[in-house]
N, C-alpha and C. Protein backbone atom coordinates (compact mmCIF):
# COMPACT_ATOMS: atom_id res chain seq x y z
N UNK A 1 64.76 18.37 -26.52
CA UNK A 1 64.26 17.51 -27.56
C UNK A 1 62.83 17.91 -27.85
N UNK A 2 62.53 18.13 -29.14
CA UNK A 2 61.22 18.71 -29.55
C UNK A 2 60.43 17.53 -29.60
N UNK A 3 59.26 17.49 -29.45
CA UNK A 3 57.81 16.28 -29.62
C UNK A 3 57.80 16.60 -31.49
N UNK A 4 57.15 15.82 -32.01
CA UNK A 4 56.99 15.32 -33.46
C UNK A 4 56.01 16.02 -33.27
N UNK A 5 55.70 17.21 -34.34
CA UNK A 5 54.34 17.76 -34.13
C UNK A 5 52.96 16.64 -34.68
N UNK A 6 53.08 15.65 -34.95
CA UNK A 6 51.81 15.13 -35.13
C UNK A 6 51.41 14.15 -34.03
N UNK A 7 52.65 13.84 -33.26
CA UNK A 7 52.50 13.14 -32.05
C UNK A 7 51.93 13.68 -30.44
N UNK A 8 50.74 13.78 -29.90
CA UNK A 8 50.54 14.20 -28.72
C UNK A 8 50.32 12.86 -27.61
N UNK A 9 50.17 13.79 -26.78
CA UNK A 9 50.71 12.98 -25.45
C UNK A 9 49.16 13.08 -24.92
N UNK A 10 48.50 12.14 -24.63
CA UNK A 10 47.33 11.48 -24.25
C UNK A 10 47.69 11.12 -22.95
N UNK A 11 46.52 11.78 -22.23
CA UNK A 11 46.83 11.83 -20.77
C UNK A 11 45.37 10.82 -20.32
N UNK A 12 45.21 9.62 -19.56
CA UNK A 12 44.55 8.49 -19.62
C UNK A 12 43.33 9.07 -18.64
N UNK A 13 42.20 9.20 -18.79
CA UNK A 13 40.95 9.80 -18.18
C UNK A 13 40.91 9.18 -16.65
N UNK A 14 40.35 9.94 -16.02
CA UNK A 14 40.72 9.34 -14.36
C UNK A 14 39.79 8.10 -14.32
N UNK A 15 40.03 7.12 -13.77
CA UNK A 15 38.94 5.63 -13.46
C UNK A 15 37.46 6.46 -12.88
N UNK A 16 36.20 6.06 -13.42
CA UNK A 16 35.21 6.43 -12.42
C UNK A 16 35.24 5.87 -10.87
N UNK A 17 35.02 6.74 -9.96
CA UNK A 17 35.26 6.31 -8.70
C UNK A 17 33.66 5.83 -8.33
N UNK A 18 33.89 4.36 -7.46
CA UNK A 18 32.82 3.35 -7.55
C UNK A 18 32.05 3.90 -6.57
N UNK A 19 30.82 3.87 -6.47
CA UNK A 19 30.00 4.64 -5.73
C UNK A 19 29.87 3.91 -4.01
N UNK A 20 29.58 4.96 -3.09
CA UNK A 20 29.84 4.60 -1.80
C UNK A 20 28.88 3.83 -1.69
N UNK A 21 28.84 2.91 -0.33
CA UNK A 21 27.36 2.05 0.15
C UNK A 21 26.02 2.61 0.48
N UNK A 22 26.22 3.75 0.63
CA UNK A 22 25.38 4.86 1.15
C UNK A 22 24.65 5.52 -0.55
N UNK A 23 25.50 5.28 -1.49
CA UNK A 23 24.71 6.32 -2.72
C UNK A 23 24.04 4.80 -3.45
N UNK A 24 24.65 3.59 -3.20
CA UNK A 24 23.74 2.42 -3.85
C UNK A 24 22.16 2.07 -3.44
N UNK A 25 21.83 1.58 -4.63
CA UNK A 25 19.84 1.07 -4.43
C UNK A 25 20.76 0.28 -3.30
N UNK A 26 18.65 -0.43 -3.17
CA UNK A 26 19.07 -1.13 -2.05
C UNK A 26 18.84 -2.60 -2.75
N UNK A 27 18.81 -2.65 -4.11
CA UNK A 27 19.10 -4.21 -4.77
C UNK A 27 20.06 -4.44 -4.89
N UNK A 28 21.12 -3.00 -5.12
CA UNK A 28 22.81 -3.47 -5.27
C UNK A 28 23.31 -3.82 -3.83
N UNK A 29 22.99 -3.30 -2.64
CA UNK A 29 23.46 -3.66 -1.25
C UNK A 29 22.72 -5.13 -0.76
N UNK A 30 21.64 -5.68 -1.40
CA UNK A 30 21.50 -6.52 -0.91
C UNK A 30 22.65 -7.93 -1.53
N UNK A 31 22.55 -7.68 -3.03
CA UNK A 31 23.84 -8.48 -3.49
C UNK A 31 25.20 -8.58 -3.14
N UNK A 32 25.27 -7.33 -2.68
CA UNK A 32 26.57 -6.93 -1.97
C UNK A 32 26.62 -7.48 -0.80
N UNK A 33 25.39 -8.04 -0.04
CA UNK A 33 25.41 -7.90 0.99
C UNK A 33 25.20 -9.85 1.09
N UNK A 34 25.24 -10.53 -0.07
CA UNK A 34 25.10 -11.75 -0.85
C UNK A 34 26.07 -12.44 -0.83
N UNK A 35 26.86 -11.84 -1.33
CA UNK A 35 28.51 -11.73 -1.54
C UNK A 35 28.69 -11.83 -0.67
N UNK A 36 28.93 -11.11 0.62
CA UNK A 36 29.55 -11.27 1.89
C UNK A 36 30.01 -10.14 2.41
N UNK A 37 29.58 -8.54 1.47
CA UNK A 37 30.18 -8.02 2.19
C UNK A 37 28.96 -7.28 3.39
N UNK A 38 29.50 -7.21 4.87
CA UNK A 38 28.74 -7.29 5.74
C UNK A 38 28.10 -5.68 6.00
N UNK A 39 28.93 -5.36 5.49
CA UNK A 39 28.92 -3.50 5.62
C UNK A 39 27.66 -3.10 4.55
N UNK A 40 27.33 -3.58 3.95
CA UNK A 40 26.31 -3.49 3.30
C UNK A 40 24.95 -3.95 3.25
N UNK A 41 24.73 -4.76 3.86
CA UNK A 41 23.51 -4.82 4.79
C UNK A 41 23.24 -4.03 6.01
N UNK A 42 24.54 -4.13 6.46
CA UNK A 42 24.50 -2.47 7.77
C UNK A 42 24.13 -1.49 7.15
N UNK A 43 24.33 -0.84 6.16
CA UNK A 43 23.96 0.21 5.10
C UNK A 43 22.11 0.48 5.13
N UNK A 44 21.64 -1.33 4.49
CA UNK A 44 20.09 -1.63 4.44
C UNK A 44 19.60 -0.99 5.91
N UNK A 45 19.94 -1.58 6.36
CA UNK A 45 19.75 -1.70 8.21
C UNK A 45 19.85 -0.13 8.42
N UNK A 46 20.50 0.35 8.19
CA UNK A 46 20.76 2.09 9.14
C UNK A 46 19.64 2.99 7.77
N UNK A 47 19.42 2.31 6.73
CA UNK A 47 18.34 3.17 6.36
C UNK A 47 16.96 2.79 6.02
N UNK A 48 17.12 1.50 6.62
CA UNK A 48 15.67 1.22 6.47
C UNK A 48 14.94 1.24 7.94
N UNK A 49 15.73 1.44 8.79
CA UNK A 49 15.40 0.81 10.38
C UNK A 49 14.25 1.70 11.28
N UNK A 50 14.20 3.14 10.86
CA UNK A 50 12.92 4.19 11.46
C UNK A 50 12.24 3.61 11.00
N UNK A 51 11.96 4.00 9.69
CA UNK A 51 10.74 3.81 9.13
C UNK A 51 9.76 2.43 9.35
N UNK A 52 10.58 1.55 9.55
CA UNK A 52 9.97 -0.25 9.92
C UNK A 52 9.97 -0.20 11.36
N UNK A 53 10.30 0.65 12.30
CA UNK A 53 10.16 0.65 13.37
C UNK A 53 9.19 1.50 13.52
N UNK A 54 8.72 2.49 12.64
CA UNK A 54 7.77 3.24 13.14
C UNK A 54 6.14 2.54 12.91
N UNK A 55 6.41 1.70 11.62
CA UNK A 55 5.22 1.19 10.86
C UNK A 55 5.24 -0.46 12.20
N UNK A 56 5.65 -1.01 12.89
CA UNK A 56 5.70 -1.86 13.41
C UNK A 56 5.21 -1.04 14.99
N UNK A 57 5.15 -0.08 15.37
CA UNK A 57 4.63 0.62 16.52
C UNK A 57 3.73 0.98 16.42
N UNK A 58 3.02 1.70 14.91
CA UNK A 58 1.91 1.69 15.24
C UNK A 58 0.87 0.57 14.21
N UNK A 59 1.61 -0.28 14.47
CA UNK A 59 0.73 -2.17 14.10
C UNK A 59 0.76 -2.35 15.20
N UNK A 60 1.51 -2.45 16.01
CA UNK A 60 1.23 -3.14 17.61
C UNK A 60 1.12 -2.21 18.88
N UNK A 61 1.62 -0.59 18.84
CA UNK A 61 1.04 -0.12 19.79
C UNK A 61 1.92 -0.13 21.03
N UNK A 62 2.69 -1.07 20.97
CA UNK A 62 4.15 -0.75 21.92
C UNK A 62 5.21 -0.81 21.98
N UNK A 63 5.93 -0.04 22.23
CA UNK A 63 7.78 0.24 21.52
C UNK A 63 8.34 -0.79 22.16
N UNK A 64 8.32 -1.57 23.40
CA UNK A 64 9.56 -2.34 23.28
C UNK A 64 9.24 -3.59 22.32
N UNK A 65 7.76 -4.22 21.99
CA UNK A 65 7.59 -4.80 21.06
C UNK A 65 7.63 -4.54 19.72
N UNK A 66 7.66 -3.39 18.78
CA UNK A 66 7.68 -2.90 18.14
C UNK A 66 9.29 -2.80 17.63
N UNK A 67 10.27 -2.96 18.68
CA UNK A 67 11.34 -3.04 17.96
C UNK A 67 11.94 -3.97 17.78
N UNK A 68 11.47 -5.38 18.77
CA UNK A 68 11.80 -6.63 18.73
C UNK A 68 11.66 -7.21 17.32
N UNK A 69 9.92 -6.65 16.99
CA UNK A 69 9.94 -6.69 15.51
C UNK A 69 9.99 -6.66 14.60
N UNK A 70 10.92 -5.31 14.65
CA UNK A 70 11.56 -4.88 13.69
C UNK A 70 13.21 -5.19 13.43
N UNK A 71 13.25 -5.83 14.48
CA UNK A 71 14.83 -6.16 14.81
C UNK A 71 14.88 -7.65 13.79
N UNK A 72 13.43 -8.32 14.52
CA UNK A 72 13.19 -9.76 13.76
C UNK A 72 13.12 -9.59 12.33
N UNK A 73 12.37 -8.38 11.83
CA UNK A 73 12.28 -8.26 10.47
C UNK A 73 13.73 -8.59 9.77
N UNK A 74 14.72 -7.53 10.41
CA UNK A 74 15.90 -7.82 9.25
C UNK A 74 16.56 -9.03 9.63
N UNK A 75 16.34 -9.60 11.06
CA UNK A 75 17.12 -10.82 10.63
C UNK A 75 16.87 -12.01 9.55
N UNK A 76 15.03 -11.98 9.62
CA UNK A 76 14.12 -12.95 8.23
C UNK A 76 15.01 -12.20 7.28
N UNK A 77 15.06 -11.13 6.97
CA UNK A 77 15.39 -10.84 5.57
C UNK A 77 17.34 -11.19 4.99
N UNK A 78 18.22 -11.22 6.93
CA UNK A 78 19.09 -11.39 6.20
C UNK A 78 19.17 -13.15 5.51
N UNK A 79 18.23 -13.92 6.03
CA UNK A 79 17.57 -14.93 6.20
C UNK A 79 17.46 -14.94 4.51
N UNK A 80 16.77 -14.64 3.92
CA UNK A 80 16.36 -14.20 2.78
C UNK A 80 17.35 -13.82 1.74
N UNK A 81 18.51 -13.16 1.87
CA UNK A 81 19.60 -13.08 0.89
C UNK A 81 19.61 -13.79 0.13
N UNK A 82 20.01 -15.47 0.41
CA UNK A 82 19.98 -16.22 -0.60
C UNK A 82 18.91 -16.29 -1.90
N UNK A 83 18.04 -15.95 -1.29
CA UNK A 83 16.53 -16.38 -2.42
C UNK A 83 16.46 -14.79 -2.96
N UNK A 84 16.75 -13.89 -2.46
CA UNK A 84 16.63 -12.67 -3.09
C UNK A 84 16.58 -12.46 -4.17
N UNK A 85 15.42 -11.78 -4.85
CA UNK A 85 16.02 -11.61 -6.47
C UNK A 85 15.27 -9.67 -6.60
N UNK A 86 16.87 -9.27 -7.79
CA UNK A 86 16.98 -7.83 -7.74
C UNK A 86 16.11 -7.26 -8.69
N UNK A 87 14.74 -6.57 -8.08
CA UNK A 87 14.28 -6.56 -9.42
C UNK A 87 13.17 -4.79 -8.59
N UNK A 88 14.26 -4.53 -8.22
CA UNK A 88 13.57 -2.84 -7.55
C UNK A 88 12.48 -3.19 -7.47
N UNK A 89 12.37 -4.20 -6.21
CA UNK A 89 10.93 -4.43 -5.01
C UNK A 89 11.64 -4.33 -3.95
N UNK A 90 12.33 -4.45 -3.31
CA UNK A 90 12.72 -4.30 -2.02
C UNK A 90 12.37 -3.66 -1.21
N UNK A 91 11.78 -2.58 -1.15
CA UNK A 91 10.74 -1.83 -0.02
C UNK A 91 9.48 -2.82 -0.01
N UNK A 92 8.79 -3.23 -1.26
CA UNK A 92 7.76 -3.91 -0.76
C UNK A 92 8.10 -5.45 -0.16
N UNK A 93 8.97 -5.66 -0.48
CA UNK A 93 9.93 -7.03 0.13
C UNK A 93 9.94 -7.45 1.44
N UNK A 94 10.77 -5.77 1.72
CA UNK A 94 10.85 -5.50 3.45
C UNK A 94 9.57 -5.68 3.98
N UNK A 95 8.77 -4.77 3.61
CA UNK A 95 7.37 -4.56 4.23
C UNK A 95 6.45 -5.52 4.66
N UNK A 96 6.73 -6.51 3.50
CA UNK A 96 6.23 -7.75 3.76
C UNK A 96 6.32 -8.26 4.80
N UNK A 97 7.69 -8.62 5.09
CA UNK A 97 8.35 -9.62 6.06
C UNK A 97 8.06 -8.78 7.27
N UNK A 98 7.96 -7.15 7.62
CA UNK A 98 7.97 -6.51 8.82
C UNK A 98 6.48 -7.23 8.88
N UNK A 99 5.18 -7.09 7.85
CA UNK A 99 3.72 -7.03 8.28
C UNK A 99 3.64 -8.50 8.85
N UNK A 100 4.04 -9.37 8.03
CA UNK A 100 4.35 -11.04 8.71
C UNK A 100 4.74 -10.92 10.00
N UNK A 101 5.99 -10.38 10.55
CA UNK A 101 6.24 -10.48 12.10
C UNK A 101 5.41 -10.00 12.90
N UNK A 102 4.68 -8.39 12.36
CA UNK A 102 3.81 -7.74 13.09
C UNK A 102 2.91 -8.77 13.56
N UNK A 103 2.18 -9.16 12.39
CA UNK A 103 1.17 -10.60 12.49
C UNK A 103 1.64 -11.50 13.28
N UNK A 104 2.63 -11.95 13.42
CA UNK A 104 2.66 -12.99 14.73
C UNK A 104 3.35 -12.88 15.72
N UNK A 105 3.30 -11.21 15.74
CA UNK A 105 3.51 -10.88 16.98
C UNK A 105 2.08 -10.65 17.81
N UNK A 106 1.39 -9.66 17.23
CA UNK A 106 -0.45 -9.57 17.37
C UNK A 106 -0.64 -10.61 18.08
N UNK A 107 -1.00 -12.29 17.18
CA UNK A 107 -1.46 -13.21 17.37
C UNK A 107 -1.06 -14.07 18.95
N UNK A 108 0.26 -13.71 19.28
CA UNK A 108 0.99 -14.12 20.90
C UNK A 108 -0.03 -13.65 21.78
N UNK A 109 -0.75 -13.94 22.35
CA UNK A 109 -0.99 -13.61 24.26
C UNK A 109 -0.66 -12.71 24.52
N UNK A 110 0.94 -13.05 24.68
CA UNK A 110 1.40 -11.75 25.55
C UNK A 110 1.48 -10.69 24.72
N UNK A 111 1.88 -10.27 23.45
CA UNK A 111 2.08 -9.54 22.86
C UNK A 111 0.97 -9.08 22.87
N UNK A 112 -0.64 -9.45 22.79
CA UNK A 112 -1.61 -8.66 23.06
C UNK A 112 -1.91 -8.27 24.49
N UNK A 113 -0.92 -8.96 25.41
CA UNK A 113 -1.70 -8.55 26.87
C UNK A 113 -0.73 -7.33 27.23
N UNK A 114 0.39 -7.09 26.30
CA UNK A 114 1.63 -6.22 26.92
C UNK A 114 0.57 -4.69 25.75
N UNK A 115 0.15 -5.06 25.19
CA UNK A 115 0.07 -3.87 23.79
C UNK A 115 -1.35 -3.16 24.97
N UNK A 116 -1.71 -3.95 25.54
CA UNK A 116 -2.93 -3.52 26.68
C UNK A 116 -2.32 -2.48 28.01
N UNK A 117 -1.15 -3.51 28.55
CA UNK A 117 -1.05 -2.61 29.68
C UNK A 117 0.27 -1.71 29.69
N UNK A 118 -0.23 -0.38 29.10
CA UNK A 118 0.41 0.53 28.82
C UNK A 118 1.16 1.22 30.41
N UNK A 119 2.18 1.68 30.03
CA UNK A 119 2.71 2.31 31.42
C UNK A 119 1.82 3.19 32.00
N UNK A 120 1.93 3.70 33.46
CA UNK A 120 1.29 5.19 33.47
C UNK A 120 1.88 6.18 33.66
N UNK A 121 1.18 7.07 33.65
CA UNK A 121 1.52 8.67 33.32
C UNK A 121 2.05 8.86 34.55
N UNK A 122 3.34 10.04 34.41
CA UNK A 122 4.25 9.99 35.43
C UNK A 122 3.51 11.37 35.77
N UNK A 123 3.18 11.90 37.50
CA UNK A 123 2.52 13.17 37.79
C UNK A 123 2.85 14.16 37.24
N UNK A 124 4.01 14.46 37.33
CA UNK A 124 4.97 15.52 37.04
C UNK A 124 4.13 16.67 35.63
N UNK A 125 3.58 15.45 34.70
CA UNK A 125 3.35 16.09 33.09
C UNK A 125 2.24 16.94 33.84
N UNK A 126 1.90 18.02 32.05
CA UNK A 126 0.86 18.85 32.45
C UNK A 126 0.06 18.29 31.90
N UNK A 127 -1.82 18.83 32.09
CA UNK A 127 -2.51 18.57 31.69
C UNK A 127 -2.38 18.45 30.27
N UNK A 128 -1.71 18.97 29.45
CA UNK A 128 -2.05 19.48 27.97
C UNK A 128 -1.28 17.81 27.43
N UNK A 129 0.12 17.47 28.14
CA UNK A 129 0.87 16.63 27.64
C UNK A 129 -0.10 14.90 28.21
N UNK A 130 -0.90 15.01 29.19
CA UNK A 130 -1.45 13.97 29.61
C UNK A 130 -2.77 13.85 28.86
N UNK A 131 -3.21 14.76 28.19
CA UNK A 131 -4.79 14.69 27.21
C UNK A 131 -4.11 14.21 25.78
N UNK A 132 -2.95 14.83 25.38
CA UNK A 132 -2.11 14.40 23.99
C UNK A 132 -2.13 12.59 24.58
N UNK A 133 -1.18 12.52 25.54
CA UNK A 133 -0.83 10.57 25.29
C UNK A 133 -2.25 10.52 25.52
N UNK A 134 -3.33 10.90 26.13
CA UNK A 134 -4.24 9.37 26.27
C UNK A 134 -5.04 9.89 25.07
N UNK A 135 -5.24 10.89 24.03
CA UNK A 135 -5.75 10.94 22.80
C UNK A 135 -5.01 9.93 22.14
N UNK A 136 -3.63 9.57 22.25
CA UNK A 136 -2.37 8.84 21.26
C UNK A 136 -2.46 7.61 21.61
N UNK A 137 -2.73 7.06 22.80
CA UNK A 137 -3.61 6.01 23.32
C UNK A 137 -4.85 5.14 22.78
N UNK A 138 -5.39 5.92 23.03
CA UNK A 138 -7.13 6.09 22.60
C UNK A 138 -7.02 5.51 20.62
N UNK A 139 -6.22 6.39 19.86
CA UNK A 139 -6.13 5.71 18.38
C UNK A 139 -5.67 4.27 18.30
N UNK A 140 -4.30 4.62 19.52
CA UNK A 140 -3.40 3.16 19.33
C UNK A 140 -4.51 1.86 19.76
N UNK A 141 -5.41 1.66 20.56
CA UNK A 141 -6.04 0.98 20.95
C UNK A 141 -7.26 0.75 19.75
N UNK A 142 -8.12 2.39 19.17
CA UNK A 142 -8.68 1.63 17.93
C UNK A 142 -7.95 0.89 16.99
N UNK A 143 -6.84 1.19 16.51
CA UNK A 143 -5.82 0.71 15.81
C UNK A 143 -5.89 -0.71 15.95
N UNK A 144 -5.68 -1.22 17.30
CA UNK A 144 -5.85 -2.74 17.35
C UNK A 144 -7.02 -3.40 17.59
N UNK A 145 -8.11 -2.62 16.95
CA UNK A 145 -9.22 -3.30 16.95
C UNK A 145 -9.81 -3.51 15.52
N UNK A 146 -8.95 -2.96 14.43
CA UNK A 146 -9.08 -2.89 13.19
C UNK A 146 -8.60 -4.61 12.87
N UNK A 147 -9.38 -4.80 11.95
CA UNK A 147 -8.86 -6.19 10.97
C UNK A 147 -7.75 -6.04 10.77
N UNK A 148 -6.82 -7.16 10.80
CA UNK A 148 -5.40 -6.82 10.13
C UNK A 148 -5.33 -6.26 8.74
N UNK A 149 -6.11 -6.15 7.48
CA UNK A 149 -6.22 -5.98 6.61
C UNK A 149 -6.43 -4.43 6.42
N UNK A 150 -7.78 -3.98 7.25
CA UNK A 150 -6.99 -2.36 7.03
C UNK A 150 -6.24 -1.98 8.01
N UNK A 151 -5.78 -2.26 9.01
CA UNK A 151 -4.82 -1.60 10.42
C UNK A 151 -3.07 -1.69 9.13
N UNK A 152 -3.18 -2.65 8.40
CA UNK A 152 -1.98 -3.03 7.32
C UNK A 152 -1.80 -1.48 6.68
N UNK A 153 -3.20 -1.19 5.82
CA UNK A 153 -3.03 0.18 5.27
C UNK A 153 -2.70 1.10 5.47
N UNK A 154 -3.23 1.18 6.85
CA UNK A 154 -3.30 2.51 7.71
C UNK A 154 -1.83 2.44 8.23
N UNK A 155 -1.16 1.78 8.51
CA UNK A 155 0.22 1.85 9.59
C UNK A 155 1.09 2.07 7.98
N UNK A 156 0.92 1.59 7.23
CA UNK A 156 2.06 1.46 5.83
C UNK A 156 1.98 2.85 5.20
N UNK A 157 0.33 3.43 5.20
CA UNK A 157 0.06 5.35 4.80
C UNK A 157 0.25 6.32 5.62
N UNK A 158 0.61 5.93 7.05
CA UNK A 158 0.86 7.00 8.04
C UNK A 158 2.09 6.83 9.05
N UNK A 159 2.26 5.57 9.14
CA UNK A 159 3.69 4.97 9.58
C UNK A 159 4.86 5.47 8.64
N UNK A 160 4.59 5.08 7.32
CA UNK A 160 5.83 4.48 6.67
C UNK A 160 5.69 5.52 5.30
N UNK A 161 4.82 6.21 5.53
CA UNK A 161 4.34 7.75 4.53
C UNK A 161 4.36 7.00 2.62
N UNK A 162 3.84 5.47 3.01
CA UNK A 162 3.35 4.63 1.77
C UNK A 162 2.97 5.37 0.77
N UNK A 163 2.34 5.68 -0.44
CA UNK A 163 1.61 6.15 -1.26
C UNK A 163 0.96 5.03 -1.89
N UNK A 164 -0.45 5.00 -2.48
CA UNK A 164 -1.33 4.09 -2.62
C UNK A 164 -0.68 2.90 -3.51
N UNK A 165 0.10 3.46 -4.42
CA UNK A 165 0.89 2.38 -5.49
C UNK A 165 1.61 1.49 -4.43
N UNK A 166 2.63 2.04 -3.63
CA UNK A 166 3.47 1.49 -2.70
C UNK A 166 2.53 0.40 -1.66
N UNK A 167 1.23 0.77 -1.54
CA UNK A 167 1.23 0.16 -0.41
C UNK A 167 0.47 -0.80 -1.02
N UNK A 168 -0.50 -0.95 -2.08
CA UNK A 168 -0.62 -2.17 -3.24
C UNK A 168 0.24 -2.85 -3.30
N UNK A 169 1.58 -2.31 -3.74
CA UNK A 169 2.72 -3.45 -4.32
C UNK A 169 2.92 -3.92 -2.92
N UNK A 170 3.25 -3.59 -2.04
CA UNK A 170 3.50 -4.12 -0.82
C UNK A 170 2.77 -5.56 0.01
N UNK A 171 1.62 -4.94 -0.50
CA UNK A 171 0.43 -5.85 0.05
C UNK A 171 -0.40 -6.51 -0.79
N UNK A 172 0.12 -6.44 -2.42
CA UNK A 172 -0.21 -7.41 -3.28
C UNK A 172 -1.76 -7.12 -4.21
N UNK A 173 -2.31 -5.84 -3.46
CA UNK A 173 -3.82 -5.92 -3.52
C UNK A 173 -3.68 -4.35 -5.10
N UNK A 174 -4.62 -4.14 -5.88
CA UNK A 174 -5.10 -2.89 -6.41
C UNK A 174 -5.40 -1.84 -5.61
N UNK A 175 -4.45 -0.57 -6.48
CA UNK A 175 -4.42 0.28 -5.93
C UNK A 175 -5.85 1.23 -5.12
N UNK A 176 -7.15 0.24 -5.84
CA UNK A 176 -8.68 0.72 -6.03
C UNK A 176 -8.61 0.05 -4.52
N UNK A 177 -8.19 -0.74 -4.17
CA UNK A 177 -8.78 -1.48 -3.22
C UNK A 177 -8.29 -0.82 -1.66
N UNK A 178 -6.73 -0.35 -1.97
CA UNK A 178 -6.01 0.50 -0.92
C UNK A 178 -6.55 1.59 -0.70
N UNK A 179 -7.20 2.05 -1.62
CA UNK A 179 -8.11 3.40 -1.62
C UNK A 179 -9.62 2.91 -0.15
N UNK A 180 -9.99 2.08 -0.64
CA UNK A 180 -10.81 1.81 -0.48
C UNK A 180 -10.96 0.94 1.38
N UNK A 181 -9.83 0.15 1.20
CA UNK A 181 -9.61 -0.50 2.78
C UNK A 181 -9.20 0.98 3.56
N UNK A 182 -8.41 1.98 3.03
CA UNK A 182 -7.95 3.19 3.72
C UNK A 182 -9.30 3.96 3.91
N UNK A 183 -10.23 4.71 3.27
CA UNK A 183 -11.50 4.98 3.36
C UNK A 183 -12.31 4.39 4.81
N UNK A 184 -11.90 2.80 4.70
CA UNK A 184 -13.16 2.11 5.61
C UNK A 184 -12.01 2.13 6.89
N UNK A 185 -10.80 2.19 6.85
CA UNK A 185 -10.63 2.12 8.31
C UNK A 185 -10.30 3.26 8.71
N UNK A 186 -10.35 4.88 8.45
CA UNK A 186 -10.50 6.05 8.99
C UNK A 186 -12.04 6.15 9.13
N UNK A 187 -12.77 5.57 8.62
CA UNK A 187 -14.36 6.06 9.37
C UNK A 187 -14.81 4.85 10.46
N UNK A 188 -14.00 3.80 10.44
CA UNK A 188 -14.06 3.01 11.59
C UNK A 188 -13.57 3.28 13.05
N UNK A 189 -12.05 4.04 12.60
CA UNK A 189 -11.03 4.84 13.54
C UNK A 189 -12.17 5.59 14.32
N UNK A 190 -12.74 6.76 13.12
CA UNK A 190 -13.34 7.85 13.48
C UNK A 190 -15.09 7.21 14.34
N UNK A 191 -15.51 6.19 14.17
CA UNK A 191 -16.75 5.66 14.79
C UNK A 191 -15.94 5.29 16.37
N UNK A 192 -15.17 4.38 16.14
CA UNK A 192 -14.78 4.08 17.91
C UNK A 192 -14.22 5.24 18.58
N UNK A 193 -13.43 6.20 17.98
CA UNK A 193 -12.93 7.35 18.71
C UNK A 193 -14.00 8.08 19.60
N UNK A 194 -14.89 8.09 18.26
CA UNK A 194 -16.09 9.22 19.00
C UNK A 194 -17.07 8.08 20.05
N UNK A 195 -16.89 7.50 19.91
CA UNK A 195 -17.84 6.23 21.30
C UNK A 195 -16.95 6.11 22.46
N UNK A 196 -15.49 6.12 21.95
CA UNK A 196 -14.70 6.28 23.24
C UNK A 196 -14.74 7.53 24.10
């Protein structure tokens, strides 16, 4: 049986295939993650979790606190779903809520008496690896002698590899001013280093 030559056969274009959890922003996973589906905040979580752990270590200076806080961070934020609104801030969102925990973690006793008594050096290392930690030491300790206001800058531009816009929006302030708190707490860094 011949086809009608003016009649063709239309073959129906394939459906676009919906993008994985892994290729979505992180405003669509948080809605997703709104909704209920749980796999998508795990998504937030497995790619936001170094980086807020690194910027929360060096705000406080010691890893097992440092991840408590960062652990606390995403639970405030899954905390936060409800009120969420999608408007591509969510890094400065996060950041927020990590610098808030940092902050009252700081402010605890213990959290300042643990950020003090650092482990010690096991014999075994060489000289070269025992002058590195207590140089890595030595910052972490100016670090917590900085105002929270620039120690904020400094951990968000070298922690969390911020750029000046980012770490404004983050922290609410002009980008003139991030310039400027960053300026005053590397020559503060650099005054106690060299007295230490």
């Amino acid at each position: 049986m011949a086809l009608h030559p003016e009649l063709t056969i239309v073959t129906p274009a394939p459906l676009p295939r919906a993008p994985r959890l892994t290729e979505r922003s992180d405003d669509e996973l948080m809605l997703l993650a709104r909704g209920g589906r749980d796999e998508a905040f795990d998504t937030l979580i497995r790619r936001h979790q170094r980086p807020a752990l690194r910027v929360a270590l060096r705000y406080l200076g010691e890893a097992a606190l440092a991840a408590d806080v960062a652990q606390n961070s995403f639970v405030a934020l899954l905390r936060a779903l409800p009120d969420y609104r999608a408007n591509g801030q969510f890094k400065a969102f996060l950041y927020r809520i990590l610098l808030n925990q940092c902050r009252m973690a700081r402010r605890s006793e213990r959290s300042l008496q643990r950020a003090l008594d650092q482990a010690s050096i096991a014999p075994e290392q060489d000289a070269h690896e025992v002058l590195l930690r207590e140089q890595r030491r030595d910052v972490e300790r100016a670090l917590l002698c900085l105002s929270d206001k620039l120690r904020e800058v400094v951990v968000l531009r070298f922690g969390a590899d911020f750029n000046y816009d980012e770490i404004g929006e983050t922290l609410g302030i002009p980008t003139g001013t991030v310039k400027r708190r960053l300026f005053t707490a590397k020559a503060k860094l650099r005054e106690m280093l060299e007295e230490g």
